[in-house]
C-alpha atoms as a PDB file:
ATOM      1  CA  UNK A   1    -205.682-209.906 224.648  1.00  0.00           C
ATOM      2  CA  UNK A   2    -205.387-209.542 220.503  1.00  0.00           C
ATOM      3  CA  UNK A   3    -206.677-213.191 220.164  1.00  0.00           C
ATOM      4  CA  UNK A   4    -210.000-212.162 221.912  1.00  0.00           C
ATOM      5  CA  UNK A   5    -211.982-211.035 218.916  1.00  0.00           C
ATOM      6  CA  UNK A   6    -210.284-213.690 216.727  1.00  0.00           C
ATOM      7  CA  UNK A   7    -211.652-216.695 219.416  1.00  0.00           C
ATOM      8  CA  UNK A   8    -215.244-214.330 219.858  1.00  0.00           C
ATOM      9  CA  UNK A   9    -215.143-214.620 216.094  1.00  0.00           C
ATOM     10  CA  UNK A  10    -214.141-218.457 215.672  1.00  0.00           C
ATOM     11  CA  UNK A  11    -216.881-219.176 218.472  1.00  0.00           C
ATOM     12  CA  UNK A  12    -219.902-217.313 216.188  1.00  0.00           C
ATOM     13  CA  UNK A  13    -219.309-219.496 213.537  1.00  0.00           C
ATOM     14  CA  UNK A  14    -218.660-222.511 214.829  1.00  0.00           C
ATOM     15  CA  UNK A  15    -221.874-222.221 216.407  1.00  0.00           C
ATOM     16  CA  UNK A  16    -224.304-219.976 214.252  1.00  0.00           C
ATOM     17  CA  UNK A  17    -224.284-222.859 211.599  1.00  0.00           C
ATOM     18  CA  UNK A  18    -225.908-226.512 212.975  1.00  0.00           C
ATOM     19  CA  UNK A  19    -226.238-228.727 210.389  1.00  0.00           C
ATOM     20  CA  UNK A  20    -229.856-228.788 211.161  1.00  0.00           C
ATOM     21  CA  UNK A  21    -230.528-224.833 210.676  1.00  0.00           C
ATOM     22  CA  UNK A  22    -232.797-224.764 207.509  1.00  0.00           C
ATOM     23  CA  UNK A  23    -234.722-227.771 207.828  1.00  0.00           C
ATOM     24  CA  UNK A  24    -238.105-228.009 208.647  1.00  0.00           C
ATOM     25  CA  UNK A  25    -240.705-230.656 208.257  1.00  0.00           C
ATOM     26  CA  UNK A  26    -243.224-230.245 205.278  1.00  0.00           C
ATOM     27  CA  UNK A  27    -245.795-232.393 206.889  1.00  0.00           C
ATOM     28  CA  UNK A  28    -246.922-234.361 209.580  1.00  0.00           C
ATOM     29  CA  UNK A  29    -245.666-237.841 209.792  1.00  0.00           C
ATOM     30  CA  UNK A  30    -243.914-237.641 206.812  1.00  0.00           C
ATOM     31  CA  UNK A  31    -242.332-241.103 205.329  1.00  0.00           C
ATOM     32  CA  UNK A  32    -240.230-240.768 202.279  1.00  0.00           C
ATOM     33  CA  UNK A  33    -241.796-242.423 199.063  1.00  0.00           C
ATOM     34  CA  UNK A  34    -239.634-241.083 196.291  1.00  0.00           C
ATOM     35  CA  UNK A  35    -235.783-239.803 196.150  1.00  0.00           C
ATOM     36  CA  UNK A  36    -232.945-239.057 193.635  1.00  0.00           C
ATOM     37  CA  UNK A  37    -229.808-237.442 194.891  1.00  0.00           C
ATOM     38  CA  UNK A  38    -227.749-235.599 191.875  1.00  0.00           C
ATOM     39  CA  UNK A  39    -224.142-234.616 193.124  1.00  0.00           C
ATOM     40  CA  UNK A  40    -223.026-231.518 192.080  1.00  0.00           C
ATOM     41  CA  UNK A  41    -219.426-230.349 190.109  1.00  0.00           C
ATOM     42  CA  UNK A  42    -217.446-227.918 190.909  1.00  0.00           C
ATOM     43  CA  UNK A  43    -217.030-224.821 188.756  1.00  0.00           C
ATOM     44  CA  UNK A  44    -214.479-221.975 187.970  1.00  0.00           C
ATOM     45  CA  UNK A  45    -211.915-223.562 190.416  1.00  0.00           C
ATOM     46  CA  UNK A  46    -214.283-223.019 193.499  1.00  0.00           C
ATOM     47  CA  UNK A  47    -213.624-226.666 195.146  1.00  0.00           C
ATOM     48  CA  UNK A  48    -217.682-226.337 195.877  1.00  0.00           C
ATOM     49  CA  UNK A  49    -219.200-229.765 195.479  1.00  0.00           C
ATOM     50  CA  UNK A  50    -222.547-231.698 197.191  1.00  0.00           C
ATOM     51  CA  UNK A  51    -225.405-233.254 197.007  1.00  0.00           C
ATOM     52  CA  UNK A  52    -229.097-232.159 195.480  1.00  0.00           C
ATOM     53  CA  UNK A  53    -232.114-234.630 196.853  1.00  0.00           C
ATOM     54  CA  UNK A  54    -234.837-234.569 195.636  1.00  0.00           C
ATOM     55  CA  UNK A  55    -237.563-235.975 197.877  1.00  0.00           C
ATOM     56  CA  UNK A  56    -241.549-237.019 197.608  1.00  0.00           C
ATOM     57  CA  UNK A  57    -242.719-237.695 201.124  1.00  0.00           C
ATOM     58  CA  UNK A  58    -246.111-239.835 201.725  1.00  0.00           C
ATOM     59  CA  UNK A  59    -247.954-235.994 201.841  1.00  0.00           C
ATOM     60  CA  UNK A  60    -247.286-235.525 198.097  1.00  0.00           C
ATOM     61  CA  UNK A  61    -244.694-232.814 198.686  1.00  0.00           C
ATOM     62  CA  UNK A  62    -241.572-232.356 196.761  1.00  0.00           C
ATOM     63  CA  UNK A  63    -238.367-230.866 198.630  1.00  0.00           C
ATOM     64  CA  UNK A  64    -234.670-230.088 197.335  1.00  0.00           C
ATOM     65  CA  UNK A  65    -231.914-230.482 199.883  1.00  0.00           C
ATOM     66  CA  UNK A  66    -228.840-229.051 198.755  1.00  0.00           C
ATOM     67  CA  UNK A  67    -226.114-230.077 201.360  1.00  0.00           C
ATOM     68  CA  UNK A  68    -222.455-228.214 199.857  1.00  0.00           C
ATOM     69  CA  UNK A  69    -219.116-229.076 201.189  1.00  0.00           C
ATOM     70  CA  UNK A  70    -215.630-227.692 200.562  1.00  0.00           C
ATOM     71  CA  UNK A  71    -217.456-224.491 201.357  1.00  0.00           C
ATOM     72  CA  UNK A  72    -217.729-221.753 204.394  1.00  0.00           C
ATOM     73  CA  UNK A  73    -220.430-220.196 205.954  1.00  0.00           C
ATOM     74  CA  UNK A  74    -220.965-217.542 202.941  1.00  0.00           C
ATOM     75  CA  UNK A  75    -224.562-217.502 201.840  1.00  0.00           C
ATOM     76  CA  UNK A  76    -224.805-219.203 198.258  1.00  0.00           C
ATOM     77  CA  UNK A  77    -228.014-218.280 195.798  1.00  0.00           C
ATOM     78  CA  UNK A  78    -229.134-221.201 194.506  1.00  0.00           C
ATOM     79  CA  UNK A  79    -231.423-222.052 190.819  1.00  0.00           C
ATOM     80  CA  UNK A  80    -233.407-224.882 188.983  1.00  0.00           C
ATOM     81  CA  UNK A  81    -232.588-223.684 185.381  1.00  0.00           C
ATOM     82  CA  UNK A  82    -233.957-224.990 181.826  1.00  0.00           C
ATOM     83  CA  UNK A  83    -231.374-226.345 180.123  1.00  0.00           C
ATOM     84  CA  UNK A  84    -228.124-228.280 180.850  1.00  0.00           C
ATOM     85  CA  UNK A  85    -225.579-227.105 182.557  1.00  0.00           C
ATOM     86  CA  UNK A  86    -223.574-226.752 179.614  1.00  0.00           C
ATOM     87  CA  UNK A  87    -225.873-224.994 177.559  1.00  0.00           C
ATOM     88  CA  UNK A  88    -226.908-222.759 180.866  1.00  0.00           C
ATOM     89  CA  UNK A  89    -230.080-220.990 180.724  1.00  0.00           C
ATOM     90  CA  UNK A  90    -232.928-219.437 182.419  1.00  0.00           C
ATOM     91  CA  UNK A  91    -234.208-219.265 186.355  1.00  0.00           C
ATOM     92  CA  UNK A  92    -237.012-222.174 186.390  1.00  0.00           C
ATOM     93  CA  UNK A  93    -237.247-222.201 190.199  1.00  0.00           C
ATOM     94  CA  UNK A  94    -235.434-219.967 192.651  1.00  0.00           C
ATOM     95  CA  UNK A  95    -234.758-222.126 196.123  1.00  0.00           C
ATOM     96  CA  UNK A  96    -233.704-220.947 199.205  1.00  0.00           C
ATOM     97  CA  UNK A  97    -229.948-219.739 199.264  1.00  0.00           C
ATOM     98  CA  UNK A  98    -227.648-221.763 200.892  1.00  0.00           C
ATOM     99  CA  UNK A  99    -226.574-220.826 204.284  1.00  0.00           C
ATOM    100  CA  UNK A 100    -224.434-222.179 206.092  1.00  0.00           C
ATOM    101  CA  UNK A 101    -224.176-225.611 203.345  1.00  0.00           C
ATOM    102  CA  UNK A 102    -227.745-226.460 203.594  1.00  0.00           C
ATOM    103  CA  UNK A 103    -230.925-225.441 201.537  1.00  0.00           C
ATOM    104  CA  UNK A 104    -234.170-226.997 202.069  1.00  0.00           C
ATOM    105  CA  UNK A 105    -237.212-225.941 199.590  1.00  0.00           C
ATOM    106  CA  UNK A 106    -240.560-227.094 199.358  1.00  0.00           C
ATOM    107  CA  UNK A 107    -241.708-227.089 195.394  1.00  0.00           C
ATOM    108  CA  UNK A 108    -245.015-226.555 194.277  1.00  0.00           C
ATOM    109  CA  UNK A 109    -244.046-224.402 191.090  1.00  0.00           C
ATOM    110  CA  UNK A 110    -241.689-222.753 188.854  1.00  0.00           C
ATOM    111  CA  UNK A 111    -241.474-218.935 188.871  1.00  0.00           C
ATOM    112  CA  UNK A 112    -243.921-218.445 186.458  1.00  0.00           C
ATOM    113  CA  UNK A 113    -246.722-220.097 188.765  1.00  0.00           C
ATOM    114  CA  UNK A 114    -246.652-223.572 186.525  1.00  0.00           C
ATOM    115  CA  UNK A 115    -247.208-225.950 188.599  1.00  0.00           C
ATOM    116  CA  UNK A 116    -244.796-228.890 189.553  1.00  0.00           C
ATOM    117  CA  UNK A 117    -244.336-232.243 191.097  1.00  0.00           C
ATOM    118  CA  UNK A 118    -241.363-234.627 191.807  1.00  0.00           C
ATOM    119  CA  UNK A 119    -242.376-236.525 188.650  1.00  0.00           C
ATOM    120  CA  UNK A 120    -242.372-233.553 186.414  1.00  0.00           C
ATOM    121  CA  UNK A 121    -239.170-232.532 188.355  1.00  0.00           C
ATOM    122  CA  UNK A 122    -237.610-236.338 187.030  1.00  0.00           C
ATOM    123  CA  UNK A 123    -238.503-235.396 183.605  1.00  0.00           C
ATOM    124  CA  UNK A 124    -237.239-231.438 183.410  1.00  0.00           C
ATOM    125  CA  UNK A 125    -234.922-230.321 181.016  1.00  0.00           C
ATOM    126  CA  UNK A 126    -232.792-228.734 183.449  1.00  0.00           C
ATOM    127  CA  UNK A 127    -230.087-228.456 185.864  1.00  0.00           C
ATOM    128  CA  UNK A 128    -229.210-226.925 189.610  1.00  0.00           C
ATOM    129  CA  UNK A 129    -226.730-224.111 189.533  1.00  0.00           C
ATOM    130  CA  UNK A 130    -225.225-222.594 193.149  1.00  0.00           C
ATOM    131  CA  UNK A 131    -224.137-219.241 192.593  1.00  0.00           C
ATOM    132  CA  UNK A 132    -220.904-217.835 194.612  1.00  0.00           C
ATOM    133  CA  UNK A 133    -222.717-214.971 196.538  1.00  0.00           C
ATOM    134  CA  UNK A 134    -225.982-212.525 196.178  1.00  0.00           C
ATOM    135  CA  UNK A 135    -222.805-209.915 195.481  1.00  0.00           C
ATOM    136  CA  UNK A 136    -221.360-212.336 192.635  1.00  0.00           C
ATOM    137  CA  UNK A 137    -224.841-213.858 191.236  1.00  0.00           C
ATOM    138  CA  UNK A 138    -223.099-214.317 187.552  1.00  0.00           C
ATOM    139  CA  UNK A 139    -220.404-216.368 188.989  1.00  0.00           C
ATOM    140  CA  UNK A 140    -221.321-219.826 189.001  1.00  0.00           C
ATOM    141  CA  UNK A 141    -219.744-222.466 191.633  1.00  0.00           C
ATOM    142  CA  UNK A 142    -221.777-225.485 191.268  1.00  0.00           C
ATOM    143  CA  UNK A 143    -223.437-227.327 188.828  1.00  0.00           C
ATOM    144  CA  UNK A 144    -225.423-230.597 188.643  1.00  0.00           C
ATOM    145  CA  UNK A 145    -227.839-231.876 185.534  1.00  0.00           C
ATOM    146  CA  UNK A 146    -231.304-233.438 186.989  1.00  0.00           C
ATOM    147  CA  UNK A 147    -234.149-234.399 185.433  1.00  0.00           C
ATOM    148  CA  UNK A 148    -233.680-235.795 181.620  1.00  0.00           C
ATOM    149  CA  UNK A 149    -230.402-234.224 181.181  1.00  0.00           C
ATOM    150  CA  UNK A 150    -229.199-236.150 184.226  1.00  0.00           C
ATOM    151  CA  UNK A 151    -226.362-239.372 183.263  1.00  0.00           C
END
């Protein structure tokens, strides 16, 4: 009877987190016209690596996918910062955390209301950073360079 709340436990997770949770059409009858996928590196010995797409459907919007593996289902902030990665630097556009793996945002504009596109996104001096936790926002996990800093 001890292993009940272990299974009960085992059970929520397995299926609280469908690799389909966060995603949601931008559009109707979207067709993809533009993508760029940037994979991230892991940082401070987290294991936490992944993809970052980048997507321009045929309705003009932009969206970032960020699919993580080696991860669990911990909820992970995620950025667009100026900068590269190495250099670090300021929020440029806060996306939807990722839960569960998986973050889909729509893009419009950065924080500061300036707007943006998937071209201007290609040409950004910046990078995606994934943060370990909303408790541990300093703590950086993941890192990929996009935009002009990307190789």
């Amino acid at each position: 009877m001890k292993k009940a709340p272990f299974l009960l436990a085992l059970v929520f997770i397995l299926f609280s987190c469908s690799s389909d949770d966060n995603i949601e059409p931008t559009g109707v009858n979207e067709i993809i016209v533009d993508q760029i996928a940037y994979n991230f590196t892991s940082v401070n010995g987290s294991g936490i690596t992944g993809t970052a797409t980048f997507t321009r459907d045929s309705n003009g919007n932009t969206t970032i996918l960020i699919e993580l593996t080696n991860t669990n289902t911990d909820e992970h902030p995620a950025n667009v910062r100026f900068n590269s990665a190495a250099e670090g630097g300021p929020i440029a556009i806060t996306l939807e955390p990722c839960t569960c793996a998986v973050s889909t945002t729509v893009v419009t504009q950065l924080d500061d209301g300036t707007p943006i596109d998937f071209d201007k996104l290609l040409n950004l001096d910046g990078h995606v950073s994934i943060q370990e936790s909303t408790a541990n926002p300093d703590v950086v996990v993941a890192t990929v360079d996009i935009g002009i800093n990307a190789n």
